[in-house]
C-alpha atoms as a PDB file:
ATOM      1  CA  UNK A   1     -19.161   7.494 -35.588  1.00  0.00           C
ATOM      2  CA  UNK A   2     -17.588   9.696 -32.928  1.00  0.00           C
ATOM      3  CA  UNK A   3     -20.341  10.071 -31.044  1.00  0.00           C
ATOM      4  CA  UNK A   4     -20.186   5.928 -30.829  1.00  0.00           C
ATOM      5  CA  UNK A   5     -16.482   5.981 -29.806  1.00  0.00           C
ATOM      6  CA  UNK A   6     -17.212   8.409 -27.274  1.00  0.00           C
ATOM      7  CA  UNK A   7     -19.816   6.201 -25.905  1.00  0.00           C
ATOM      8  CA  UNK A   8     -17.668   3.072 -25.672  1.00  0.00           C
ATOM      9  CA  UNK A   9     -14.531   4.843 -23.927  1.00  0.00           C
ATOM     10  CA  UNK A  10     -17.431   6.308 -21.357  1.00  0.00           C
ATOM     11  CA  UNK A  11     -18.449   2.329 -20.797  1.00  0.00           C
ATOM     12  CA  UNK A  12     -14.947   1.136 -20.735  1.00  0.00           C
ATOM     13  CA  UNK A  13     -13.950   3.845 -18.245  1.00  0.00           C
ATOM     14  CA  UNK A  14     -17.031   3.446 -16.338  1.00  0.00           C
ATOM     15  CA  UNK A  15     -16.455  -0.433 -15.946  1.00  0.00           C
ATOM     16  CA  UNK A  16     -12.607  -0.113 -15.006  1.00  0.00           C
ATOM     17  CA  UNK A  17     -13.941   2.659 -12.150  1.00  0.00           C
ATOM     18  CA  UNK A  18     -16.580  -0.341 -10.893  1.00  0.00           C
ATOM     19  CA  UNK A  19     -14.142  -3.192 -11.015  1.00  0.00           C
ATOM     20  CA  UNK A  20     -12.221  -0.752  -8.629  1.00  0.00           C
ATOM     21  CA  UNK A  21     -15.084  -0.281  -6.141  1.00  0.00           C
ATOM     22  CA  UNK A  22     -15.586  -3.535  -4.184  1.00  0.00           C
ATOM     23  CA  UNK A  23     -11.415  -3.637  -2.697  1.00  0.00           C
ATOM     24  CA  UNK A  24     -12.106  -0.214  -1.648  1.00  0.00           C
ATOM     25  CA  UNK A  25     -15.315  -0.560   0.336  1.00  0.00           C
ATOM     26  CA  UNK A  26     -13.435  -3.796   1.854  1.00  0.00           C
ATOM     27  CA  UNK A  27     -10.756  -1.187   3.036  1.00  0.00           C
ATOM     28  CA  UNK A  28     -13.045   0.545   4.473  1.00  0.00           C
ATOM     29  CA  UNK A  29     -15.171  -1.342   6.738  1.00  0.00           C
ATOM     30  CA  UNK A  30     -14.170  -0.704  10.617  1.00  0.00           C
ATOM     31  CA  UNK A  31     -13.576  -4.353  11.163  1.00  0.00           C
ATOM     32  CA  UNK A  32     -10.532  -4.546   8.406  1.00  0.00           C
ATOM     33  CA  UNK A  33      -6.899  -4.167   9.937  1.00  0.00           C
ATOM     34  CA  UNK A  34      -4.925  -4.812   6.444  1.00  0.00           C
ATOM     35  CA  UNK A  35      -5.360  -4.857   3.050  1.00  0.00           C
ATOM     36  CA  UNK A  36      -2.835  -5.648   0.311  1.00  0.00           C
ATOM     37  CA  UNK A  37      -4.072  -5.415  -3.508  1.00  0.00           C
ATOM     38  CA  UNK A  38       0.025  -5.264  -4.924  1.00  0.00           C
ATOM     39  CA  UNK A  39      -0.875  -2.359  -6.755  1.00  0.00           C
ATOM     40  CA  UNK A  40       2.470  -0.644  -4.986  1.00  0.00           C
ATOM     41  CA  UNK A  41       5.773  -0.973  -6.577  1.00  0.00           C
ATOM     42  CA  UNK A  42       6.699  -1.329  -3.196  1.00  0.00           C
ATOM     43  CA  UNK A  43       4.343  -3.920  -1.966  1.00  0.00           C
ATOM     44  CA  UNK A  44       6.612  -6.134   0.205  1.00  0.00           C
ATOM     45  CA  UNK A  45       6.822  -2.963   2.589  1.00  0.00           C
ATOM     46  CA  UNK A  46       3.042  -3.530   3.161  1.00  0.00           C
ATOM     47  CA  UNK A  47       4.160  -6.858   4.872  1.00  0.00           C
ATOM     48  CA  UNK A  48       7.368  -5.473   6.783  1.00  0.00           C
ATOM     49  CA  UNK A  49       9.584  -7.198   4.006  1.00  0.00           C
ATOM     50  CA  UNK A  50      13.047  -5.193   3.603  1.00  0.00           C
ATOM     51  CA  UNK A  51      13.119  -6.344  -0.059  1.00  0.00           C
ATOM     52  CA  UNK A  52      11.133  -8.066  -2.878  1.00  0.00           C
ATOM     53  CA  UNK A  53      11.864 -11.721  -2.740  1.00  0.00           C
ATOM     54  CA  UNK A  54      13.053 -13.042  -6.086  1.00  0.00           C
ATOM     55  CA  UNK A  55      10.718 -15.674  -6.121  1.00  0.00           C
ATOM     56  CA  UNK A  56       7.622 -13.183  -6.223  1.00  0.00           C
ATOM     57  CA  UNK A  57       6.836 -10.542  -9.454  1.00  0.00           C
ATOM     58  CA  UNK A  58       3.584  -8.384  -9.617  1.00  0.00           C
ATOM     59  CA  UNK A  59       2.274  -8.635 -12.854  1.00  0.00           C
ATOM     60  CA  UNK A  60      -0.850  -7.065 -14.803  1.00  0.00           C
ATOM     61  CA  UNK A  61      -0.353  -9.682 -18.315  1.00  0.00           C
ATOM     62  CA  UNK A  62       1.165 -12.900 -18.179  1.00  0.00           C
ATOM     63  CA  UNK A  63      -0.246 -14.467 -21.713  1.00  0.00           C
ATOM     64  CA  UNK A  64       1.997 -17.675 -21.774  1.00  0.00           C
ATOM     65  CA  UNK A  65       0.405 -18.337 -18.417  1.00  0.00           C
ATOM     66  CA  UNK A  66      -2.888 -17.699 -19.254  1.00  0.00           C
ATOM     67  CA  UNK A  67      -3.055 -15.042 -16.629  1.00  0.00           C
ATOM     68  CA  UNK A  68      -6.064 -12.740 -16.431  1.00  0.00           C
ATOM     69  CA  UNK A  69      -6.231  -9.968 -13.941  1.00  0.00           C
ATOM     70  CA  UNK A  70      -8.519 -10.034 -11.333  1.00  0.00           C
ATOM     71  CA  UNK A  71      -8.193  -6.210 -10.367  1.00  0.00           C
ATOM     72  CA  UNK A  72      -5.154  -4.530 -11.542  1.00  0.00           C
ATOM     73  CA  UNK A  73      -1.628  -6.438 -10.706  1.00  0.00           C
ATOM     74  CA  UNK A  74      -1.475  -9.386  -9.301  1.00  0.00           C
ATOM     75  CA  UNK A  75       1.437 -11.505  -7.027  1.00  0.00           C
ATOM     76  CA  UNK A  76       2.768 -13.905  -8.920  1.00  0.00           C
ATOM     77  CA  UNK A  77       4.839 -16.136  -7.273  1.00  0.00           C
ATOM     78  CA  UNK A  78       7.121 -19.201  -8.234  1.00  0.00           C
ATOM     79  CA  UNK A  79       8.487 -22.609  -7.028  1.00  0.00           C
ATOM     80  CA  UNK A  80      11.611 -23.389  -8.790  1.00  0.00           C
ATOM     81  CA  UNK A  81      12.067 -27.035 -10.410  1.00  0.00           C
ATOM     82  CA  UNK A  82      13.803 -28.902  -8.049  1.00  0.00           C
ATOM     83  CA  UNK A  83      12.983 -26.662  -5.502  1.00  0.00           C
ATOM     84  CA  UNK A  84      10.074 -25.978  -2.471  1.00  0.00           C
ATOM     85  CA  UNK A  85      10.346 -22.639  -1.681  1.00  0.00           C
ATOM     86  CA  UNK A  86       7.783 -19.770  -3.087  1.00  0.00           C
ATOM     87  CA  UNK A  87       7.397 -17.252  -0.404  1.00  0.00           C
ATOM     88  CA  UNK A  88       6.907 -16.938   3.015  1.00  0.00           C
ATOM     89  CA  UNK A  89       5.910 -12.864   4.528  1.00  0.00           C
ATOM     90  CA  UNK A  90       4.046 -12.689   7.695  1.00  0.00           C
ATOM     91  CA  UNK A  91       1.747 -10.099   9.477  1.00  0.00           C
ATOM     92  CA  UNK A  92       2.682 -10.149  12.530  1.00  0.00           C
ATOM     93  CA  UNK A  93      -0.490  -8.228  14.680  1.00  0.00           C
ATOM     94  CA  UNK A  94       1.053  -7.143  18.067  1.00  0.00           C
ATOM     95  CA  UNK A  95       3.773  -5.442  15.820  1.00  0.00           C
ATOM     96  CA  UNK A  96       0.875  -3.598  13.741  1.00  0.00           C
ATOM     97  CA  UNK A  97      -1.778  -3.408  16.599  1.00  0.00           C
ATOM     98  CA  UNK A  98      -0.418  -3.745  19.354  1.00  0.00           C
ATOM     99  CA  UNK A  99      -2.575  -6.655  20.651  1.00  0.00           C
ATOM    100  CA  UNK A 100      -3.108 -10.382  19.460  1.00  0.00           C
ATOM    101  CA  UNK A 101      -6.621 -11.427  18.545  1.00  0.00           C
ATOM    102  CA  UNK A 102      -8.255 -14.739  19.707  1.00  0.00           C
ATOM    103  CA  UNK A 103     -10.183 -14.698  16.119  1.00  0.00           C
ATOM    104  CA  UNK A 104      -9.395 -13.585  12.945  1.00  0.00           C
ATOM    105  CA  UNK A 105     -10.625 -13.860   9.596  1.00  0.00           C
ATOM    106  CA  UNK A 106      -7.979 -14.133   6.786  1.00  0.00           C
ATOM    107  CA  UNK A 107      -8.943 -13.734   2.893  1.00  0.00           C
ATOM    108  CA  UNK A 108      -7.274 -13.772  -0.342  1.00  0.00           C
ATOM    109  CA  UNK A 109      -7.772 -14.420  -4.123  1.00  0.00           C
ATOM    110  CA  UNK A 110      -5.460 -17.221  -5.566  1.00  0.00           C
ATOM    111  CA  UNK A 111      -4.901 -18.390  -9.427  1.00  0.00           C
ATOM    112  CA  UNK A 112      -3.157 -21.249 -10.247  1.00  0.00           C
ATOM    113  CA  UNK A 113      -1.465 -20.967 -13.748  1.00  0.00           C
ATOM    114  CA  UNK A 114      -0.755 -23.104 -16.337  1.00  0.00           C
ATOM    115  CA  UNK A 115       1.713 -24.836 -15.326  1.00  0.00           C
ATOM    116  CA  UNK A 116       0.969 -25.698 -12.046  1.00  0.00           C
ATOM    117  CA  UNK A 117       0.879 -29.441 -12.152  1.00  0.00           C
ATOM    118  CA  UNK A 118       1.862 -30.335  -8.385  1.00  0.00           C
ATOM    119  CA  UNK A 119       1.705 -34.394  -8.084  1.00  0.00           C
ATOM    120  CA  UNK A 120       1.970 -34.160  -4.409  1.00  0.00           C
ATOM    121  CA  UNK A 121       0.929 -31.750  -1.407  1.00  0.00           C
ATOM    122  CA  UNK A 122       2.411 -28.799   0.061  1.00  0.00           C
ATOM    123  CA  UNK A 123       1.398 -24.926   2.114  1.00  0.00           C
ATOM    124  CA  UNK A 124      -0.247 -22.586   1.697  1.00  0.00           C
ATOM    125  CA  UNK A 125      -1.544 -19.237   3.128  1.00  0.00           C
ATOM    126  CA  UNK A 126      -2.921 -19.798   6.804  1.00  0.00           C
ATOM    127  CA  UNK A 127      -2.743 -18.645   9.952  1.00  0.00           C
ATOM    128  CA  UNK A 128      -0.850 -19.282  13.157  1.00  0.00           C
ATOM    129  CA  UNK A 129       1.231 -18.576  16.738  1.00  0.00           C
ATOM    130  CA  UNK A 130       4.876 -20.702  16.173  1.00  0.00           C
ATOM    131  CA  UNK A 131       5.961 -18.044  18.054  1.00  0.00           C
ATOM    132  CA  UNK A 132       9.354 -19.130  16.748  1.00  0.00           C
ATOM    133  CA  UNK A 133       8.965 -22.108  19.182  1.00  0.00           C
ATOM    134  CA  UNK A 134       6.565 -24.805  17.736  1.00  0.00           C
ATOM    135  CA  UNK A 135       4.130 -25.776  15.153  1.00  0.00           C
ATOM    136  CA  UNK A 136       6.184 -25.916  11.717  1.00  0.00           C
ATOM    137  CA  UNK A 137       8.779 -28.184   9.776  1.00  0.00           C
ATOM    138  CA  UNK A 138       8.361 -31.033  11.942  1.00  0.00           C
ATOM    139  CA  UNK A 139       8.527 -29.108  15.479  1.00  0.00           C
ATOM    140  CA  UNK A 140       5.201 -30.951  16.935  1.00  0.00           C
ATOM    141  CA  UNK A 141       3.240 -28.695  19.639  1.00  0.00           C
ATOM    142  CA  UNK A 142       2.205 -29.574  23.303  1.00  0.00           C
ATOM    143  CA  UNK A 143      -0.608 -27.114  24.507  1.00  0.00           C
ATOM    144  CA  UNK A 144       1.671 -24.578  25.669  1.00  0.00           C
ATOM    145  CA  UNK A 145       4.554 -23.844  23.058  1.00  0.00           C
ATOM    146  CA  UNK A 146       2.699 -22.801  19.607  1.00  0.00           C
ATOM    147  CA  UNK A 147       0.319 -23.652  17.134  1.00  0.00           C
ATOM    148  CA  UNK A 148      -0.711 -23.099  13.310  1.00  0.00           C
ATOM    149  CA  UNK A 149      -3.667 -23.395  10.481  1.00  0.00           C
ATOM    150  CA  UNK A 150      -1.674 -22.940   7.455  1.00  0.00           C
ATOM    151  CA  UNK A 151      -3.323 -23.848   4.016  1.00  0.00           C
ATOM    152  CA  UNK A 152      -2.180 -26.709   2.021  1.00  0.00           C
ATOM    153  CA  UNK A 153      -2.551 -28.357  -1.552  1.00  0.00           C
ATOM    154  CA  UNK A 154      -2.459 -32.122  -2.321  1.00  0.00           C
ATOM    155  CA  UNK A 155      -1.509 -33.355  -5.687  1.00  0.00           C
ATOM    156  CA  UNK A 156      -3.888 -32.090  -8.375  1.00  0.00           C
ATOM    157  CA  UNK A 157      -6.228 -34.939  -9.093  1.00  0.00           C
ATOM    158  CA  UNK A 158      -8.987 -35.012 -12.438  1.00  0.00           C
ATOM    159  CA  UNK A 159      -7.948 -31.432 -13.154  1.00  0.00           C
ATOM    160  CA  UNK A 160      -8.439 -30.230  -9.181  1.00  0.00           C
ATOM    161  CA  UNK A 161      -6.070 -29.228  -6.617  1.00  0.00           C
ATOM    162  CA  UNK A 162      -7.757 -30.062  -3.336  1.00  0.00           C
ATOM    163  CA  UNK A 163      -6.743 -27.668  -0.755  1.00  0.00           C
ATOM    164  CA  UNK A 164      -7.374 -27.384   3.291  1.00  0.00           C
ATOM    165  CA  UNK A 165      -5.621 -26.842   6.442  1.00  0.00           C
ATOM    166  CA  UNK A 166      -2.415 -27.529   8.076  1.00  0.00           C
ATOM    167  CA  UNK A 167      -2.901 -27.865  11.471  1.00  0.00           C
ATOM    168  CA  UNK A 168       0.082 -28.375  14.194  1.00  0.00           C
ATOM    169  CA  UNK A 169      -2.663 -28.703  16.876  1.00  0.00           C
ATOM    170  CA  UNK A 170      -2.200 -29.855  20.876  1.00  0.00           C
ATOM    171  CA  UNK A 171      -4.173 -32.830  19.976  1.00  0.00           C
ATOM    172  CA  UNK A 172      -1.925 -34.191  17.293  1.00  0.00           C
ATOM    173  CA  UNK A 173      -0.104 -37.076  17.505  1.00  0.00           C
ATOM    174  CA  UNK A 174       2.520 -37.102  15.412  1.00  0.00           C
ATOM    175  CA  UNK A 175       5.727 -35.265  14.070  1.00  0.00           C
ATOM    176  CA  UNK A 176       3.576 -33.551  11.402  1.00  0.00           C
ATOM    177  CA  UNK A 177       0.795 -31.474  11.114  1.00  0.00           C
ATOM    178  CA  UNK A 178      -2.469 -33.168  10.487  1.00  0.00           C
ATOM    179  CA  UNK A 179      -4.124 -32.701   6.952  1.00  0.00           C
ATOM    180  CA  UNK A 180      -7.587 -31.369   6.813  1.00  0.00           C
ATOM    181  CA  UNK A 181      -8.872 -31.011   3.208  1.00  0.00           C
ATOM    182  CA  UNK A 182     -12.058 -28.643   2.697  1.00  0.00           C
ATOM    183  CA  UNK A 183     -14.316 -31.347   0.874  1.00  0.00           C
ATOM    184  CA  UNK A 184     -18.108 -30.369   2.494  1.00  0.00           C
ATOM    185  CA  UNK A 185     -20.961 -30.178  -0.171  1.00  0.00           C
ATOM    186  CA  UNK A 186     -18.787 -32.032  -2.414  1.00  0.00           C
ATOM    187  CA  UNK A 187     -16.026 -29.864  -3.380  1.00  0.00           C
ATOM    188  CA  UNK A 188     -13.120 -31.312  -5.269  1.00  0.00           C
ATOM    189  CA  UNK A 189     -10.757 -28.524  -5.283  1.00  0.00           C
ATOM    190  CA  UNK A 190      -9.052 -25.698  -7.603  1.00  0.00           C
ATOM    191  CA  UNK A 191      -8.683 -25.422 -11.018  1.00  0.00           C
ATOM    192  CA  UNK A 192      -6.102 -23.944 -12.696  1.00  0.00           C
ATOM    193  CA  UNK A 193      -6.640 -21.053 -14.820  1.00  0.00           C
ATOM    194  CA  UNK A 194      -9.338 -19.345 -12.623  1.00  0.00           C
ATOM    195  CA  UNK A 195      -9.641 -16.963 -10.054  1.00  0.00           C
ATOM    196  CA  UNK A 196     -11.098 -17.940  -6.336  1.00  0.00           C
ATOM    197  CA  UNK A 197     -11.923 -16.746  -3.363  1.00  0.00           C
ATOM    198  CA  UNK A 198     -10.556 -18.042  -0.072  1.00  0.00           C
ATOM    199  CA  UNK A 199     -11.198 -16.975   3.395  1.00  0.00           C
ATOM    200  CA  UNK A 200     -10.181 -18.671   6.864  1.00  0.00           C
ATOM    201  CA  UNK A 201     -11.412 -18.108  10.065  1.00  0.00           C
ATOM    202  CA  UNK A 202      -9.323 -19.700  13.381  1.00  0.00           C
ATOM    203  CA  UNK A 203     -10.946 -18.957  16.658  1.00  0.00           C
ATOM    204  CA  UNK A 204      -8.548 -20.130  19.566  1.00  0.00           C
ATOM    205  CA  UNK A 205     -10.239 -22.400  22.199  1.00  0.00           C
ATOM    206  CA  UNK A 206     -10.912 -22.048  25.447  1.00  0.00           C
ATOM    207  CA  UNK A 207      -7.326 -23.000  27.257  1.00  0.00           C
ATOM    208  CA  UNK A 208      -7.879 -27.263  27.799  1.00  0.00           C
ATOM    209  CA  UNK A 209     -11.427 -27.259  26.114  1.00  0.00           C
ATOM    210  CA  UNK A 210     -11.894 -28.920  22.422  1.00  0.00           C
ATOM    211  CA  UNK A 211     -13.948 -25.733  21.452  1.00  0.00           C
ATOM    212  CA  UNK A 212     -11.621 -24.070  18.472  1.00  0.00           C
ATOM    213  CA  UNK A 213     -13.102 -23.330  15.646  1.00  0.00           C
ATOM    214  CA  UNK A 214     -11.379 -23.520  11.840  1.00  0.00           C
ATOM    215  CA  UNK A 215     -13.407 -22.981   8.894  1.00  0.00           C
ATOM    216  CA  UNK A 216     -12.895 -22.748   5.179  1.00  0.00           C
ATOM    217  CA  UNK A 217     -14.818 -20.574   2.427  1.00  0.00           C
ATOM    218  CA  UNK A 218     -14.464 -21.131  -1.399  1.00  0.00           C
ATOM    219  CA  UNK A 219     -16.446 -18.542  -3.386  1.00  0.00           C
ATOM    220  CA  UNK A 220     -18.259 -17.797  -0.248  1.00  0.00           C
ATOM    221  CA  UNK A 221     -19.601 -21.491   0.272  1.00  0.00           C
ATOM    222  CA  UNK A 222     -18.226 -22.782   3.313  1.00  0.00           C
ATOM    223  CA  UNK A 223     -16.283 -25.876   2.246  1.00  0.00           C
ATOM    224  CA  UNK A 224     -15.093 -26.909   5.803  1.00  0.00           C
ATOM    225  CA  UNK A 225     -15.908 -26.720   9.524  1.00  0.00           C
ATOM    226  CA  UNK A 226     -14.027 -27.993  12.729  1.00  0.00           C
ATOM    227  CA  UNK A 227     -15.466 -26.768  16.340  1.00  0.00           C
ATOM    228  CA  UNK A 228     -13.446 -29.020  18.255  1.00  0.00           C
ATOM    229  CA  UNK A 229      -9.937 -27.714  18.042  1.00  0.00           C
ATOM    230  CA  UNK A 230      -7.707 -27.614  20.641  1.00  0.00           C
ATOM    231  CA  UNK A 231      -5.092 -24.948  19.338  1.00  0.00           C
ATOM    232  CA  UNK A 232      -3.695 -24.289  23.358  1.00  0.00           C
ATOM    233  CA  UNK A 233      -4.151 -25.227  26.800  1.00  0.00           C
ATOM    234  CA  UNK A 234      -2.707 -21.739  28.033  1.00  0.00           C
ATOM    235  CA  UNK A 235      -4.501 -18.299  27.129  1.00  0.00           C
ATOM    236  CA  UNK A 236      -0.642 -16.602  26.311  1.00  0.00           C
ATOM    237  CA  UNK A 237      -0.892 -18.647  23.160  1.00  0.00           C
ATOM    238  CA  UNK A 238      -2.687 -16.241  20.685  1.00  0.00           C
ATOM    239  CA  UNK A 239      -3.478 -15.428  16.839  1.00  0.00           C
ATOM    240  CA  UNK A 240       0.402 -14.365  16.487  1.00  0.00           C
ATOM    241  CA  UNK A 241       0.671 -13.863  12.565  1.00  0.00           C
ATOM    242  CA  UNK A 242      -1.315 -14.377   9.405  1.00  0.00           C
ATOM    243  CA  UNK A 243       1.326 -16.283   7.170  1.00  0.00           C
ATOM    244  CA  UNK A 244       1.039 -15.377   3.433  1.00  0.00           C
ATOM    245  CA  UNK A 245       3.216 -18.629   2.693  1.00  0.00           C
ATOM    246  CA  UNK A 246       3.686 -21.437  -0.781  1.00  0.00           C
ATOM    247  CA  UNK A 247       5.580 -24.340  -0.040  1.00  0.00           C
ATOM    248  CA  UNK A 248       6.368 -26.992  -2.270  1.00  0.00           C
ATOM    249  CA  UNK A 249       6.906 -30.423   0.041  1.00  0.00           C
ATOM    250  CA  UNK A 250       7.932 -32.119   2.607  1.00  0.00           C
ATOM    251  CA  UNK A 251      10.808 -33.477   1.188  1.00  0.00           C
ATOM    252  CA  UNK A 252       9.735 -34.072  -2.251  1.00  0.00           C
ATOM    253  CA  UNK A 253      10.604 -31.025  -5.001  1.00  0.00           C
ATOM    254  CA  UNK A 254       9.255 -30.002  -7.950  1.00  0.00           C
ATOM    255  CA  UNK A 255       8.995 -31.363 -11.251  1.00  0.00           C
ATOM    256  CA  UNK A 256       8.794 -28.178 -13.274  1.00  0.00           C
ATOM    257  CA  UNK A 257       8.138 -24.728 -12.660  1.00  0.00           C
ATOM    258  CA  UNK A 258       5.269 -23.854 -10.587  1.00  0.00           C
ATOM    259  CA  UNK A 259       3.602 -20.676 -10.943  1.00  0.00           C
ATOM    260  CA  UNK A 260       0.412 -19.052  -8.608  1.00  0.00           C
ATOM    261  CA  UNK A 261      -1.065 -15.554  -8.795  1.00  0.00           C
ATOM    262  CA  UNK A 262      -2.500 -14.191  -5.580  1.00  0.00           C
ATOM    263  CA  UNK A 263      -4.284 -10.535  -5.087  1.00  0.00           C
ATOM    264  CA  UNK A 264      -6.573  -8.747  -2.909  1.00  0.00           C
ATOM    265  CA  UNK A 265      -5.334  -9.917   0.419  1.00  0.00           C
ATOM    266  CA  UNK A 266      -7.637  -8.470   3.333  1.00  0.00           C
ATOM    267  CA  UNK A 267      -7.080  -9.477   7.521  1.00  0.00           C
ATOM    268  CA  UNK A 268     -10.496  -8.497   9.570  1.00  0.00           C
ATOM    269  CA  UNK A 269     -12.477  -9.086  12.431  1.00  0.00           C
ATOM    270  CA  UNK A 270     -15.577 -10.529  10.939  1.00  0.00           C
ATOM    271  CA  UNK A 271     -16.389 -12.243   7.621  1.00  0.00           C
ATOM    272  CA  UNK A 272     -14.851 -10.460   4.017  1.00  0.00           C
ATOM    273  CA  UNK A 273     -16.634 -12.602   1.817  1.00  0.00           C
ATOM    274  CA  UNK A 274     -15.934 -11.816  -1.893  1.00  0.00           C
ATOM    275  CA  UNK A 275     -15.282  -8.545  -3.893  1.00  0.00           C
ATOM    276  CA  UNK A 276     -17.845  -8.727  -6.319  1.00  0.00           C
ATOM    277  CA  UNK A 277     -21.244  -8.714  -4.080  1.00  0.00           C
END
């Protein structure tokens, strides 16, 4: 019998160590500039935050949520009902690199819990160049003042939340950004209660040409492609932040408590793809 109960620690050990391998070769690769897992206590510093914003907890167990890890703690974060806000932290490149890319490929792990029952749309984690100026809550962009690919949700539908881009774009036409939802090969949209994997690549256009590129990956199948973007018509418009943000609304609130679980956060400059490969 002890021999047994050796043997099973060794395998439980040994499969906590793997689980722990495939964040750490992401960190790793030359191409990576950030990586966030919110293993830290002090996470928020990782994002240039001055304090933990109430709205956000890292968590290892959450049972009444039906929360299961995905590698150690997780970000949970939470819209108030009645409320939109959930978080909003940025990583802002020329601060950390002293340069702004002109592509840039964004990925994170998101689980939507229990209770997150959203009837209509709202943001999520994109990327963008508002530059302060343009591109967000309504400020409509003209070529030359700022731009942004945020995520978004729509209202969950059949047990799905779709998801997509937010795109204030030089091309749009009205107040608004316009709503593309990743739906290629069929895909419907999130579940709750499960971990996936989401990755974004924006590659600015050519300043005046319809030659941007966004595209969407869900579990490493590419869910959505756009090559005609037209993001800027002047080359001082760059990639200015990726923009770790949840938003529920326009103007509408919600109905309960919200809750969403995010980890493994990685910024590069080539395709992540998923932990586990």
């Amino acid at each position: 019998m002890p021999r047994v109960i050796r043997l099973l620690t060794f395998v439980t050990l040994l499969l906590a160590a793997l689980s722990t391998l495939a964040p750490k070769a992401v960190a790793q690769s030359p191409n990576v500039l950030f990586v966030c897992d919110f293993e830290s206590d002090t996470w928020w510093t990782e994002w240039s935050a001055q304090r933990r914003d109430p709205h956000t907890k890292t968590v290892e167990s959450d049972t009444t949520r039906k929360f299961e890890a995905h590698h150690g703690k997780a970000l949970r974060i939470r819209v108030d009902e009645g409320g939109h806000y959930g978080t909003s932290l940025e990583y802002h490149f020329k601060k950390r690199t002293g340069s702004e890319p002109e592509e840039i490929f964004f990925r994170y792990y998101v689980r939507f819990a229990n209770d997150w029952k959203p009837e209509r749309g709202g943001k999520l984690p994109g990327i963008g160049g508002t530059y302060g100026r343009a591109g967000w809550g309504g400020r409509p962009v003209n070529g030359r003042d700022g731009w942004s690919a945020r995520g978004l949700f729509n209202g969950q539908k059949d047990g799905h939340t779709p998801v997509g881009f937010y795109c204030y774009h030089a091309d749009m036409r009205g107040k608004y950004g316009d709503n593309w939802v990743w739906d290629r090969s069929g895909f419907k949209g999130l579940e709750n209660n499960r971990w996936y994997c989401i990755e974004q690549q924006a590659r600015l256009n050519t300043p005046g040409t319809n030659d941007g590129i966004l595209r969407g990956w869900v579990d490493d199948q590419l869910v959505f492609e756009k090559s005609d973007v037209r993001m800027r018509d002047v080359d001082s418009l760059k990639i200015e932040t990726v923009w770790l943000n949840l938003y529920y609304g326009g103007t509408w609130t919600a109905k309960s408590d919200y809750h969403v679980y995010i980890d493994d956060v990685a910024i590069s400059k080539s395709r992540i793809g998923m932990d586990d490969q």
